[in-house]
Protein backbone atom coordinates (compact mmCIF):
# COMPACT_ATOMS: atom_id res chain seq x y z
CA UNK A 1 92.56 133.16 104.39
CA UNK A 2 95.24 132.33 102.49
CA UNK A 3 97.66 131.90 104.99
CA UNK A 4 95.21 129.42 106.51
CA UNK A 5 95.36 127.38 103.12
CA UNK A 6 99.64 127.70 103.03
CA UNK A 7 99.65 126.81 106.64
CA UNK A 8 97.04 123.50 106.03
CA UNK A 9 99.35 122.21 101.96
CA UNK A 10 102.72 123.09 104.64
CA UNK A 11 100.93 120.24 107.14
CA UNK A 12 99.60 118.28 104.72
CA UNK A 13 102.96 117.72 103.09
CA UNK A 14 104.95 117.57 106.18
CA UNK A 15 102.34 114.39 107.20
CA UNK A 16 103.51 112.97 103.67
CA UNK A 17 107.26 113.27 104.01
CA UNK A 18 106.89 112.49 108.08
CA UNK A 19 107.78 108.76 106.87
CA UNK A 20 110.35 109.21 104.55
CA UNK A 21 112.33 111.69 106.65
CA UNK A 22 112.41 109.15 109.84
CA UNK A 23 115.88 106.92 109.78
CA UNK A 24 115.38 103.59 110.85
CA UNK A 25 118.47 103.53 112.93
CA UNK A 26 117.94 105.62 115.55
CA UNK A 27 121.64 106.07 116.71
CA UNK A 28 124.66 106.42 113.54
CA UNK A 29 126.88 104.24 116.04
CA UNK A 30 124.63 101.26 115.29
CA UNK A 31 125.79 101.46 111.60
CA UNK A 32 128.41 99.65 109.70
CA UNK A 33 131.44 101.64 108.67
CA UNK A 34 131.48 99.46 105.53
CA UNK A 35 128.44 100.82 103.19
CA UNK A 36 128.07 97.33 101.43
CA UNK A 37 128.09 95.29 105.28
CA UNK A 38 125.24 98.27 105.99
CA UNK A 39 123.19 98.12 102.85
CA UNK A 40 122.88 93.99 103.84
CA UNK A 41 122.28 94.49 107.49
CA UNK A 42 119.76 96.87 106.04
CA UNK A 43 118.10 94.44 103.78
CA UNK A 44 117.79 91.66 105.89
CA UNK A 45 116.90 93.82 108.92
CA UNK A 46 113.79 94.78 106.44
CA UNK A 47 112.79 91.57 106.20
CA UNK A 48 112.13 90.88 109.93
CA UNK A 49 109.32 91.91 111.86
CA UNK A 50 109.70 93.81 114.62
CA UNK A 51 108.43 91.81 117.81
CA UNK A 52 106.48 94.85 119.36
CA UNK A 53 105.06 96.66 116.86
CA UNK A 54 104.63 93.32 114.83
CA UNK A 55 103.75 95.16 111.51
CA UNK A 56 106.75 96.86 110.30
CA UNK A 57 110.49 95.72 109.93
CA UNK A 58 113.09 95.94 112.70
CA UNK A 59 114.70 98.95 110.48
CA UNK A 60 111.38 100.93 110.29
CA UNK A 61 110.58 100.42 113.96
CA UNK A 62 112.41 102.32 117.03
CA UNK A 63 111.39 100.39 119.50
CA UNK A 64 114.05 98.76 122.18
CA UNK A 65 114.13 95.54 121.06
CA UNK A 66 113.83 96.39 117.32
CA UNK A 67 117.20 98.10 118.23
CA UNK A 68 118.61 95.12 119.79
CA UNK A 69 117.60 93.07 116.61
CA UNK A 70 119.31 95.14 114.62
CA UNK A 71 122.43 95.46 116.19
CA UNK A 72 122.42 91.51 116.61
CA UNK A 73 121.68 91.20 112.49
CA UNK A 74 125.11 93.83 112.25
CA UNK A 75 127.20 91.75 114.77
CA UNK A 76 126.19 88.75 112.04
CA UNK A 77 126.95 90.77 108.86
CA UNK A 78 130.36 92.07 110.83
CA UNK A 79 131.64 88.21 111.05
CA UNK A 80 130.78 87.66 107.40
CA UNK A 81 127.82 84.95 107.69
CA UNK A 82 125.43 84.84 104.89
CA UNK A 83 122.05 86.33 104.63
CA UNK A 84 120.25 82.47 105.08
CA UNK A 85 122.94 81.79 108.30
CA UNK A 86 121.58 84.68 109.41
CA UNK A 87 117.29 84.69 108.49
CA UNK A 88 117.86 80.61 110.28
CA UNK A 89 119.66 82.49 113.17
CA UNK A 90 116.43 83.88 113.61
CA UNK A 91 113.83 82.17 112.72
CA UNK A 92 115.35 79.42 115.29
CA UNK A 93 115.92 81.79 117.80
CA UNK A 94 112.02 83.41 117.34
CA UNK A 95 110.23 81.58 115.28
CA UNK A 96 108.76 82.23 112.01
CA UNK A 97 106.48 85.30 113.31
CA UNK A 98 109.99 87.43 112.94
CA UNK A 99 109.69 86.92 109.66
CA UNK A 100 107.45 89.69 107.77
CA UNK A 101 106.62 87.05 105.00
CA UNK A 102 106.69 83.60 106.37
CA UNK A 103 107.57 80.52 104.15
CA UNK A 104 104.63 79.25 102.37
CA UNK A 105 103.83 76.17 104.51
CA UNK A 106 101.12 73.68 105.55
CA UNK A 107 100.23 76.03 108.26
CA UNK A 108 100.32 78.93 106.26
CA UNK A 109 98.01 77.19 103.71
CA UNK A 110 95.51 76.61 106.50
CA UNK A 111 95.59 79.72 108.18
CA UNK A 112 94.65 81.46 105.03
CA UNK A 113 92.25 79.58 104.13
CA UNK A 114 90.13 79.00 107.39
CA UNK A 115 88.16 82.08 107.06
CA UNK A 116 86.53 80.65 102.96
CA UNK A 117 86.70 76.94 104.63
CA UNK A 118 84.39 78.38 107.86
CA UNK A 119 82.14 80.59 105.24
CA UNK A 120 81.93 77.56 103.09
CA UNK A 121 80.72 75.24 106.15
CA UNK A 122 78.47 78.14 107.41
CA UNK A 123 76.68 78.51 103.91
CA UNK A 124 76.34 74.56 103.31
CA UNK A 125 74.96 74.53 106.93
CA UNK A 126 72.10 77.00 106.25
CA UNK A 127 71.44 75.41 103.06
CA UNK A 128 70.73 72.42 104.72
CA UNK A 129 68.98 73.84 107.20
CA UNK A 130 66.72 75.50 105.26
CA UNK A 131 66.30 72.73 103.05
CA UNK A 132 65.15 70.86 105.49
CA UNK A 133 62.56 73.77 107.09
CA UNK A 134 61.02 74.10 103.64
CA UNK A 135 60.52 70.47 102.76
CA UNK A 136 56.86 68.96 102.48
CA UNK A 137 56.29 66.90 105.58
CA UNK A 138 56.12 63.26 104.32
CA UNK A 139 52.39 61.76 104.25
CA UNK A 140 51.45 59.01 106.71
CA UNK A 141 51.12 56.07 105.65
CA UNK A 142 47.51 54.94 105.26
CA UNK A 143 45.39 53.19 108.38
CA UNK A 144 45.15 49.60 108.32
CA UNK A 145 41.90 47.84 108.96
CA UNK A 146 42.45 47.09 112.40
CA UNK A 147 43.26 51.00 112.52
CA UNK A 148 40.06 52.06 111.18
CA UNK A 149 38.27 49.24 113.11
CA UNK A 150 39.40 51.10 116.60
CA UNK A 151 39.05 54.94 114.99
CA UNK A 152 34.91 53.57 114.31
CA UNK A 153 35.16 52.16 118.27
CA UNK A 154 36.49 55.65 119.19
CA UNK A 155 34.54 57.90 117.65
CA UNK A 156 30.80 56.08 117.77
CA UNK A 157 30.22 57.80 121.26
């Protein structure tokens, strides 16, 4: 029994540290021999998103092309670019998806808010609609004399 209970806290914490023990470049040769040119690449590398796994950064991600990215973002640091020559690199070269927090834009604006603008126009819809369902028919107007003259015709039989 208690072995059972050391065995499940050793899994449980191994599952906790799983994601902190994983380095995000997969291979030392991709690094920088200079530690400040690495800590950049690193930094910037965080900030894009990788294309295939399209929720985590290029340096969390192993995938192929996440490793391509990165090495491109160290062949940038290496000729001594800046961090913006480098994010525009990018962002020309992919669009701004590779970035994991896009530039607050018109089409940011409206993507957000699309999903309150279509609740909004859903809610003053069935309002209406229900409105109108609910509403006391309007009375006719009353019959003229010639009206009444052909309802006696009608109904004398």
């Amino acid at each position: 029994m208690m072995l059972r209970r050391l065995s499940a806290l050793f899994l449980g914490c191994a599952l906790l540290l799983a994601p902190v023990l994983v380095l995000a470049v997969d291979d030392p040769s991709e690094m920088l021999p200079n530690p400040q040119e690495e800590a950049r690449a690193e930094a910037i590398g965080s900030q894009l998103r990788c294309l295939v796994c399209q929720n985590e950064s290029i340096e969390d991600s192993s995938a192929g092309l996440a490793r391509d990215l990165r090495r491109v973002v160290r062949e940038h640091v290496a000729k001594g670019e800046s961090n913006r020559q480098i994010m525009d690199w990018m962002v020309n070269r992919y669009g701004n998806f590779i970035r994991l927090s896009p530039p607050l834009s018109i089409g940011t604006l409206l993507l957000w808010s699309m999903p309150a603008l279509a609740l909004l126009l859903g809610l003053t819809t069935a309002f209406f609609a229900y409105r109108r369902r609910n509403a006391a028919p309007a009375a006719p107007p009353p019959l003229t004399a010639e009206e009444k003259a052909r309802l006696a015709d009608l109904t004398k039989d």
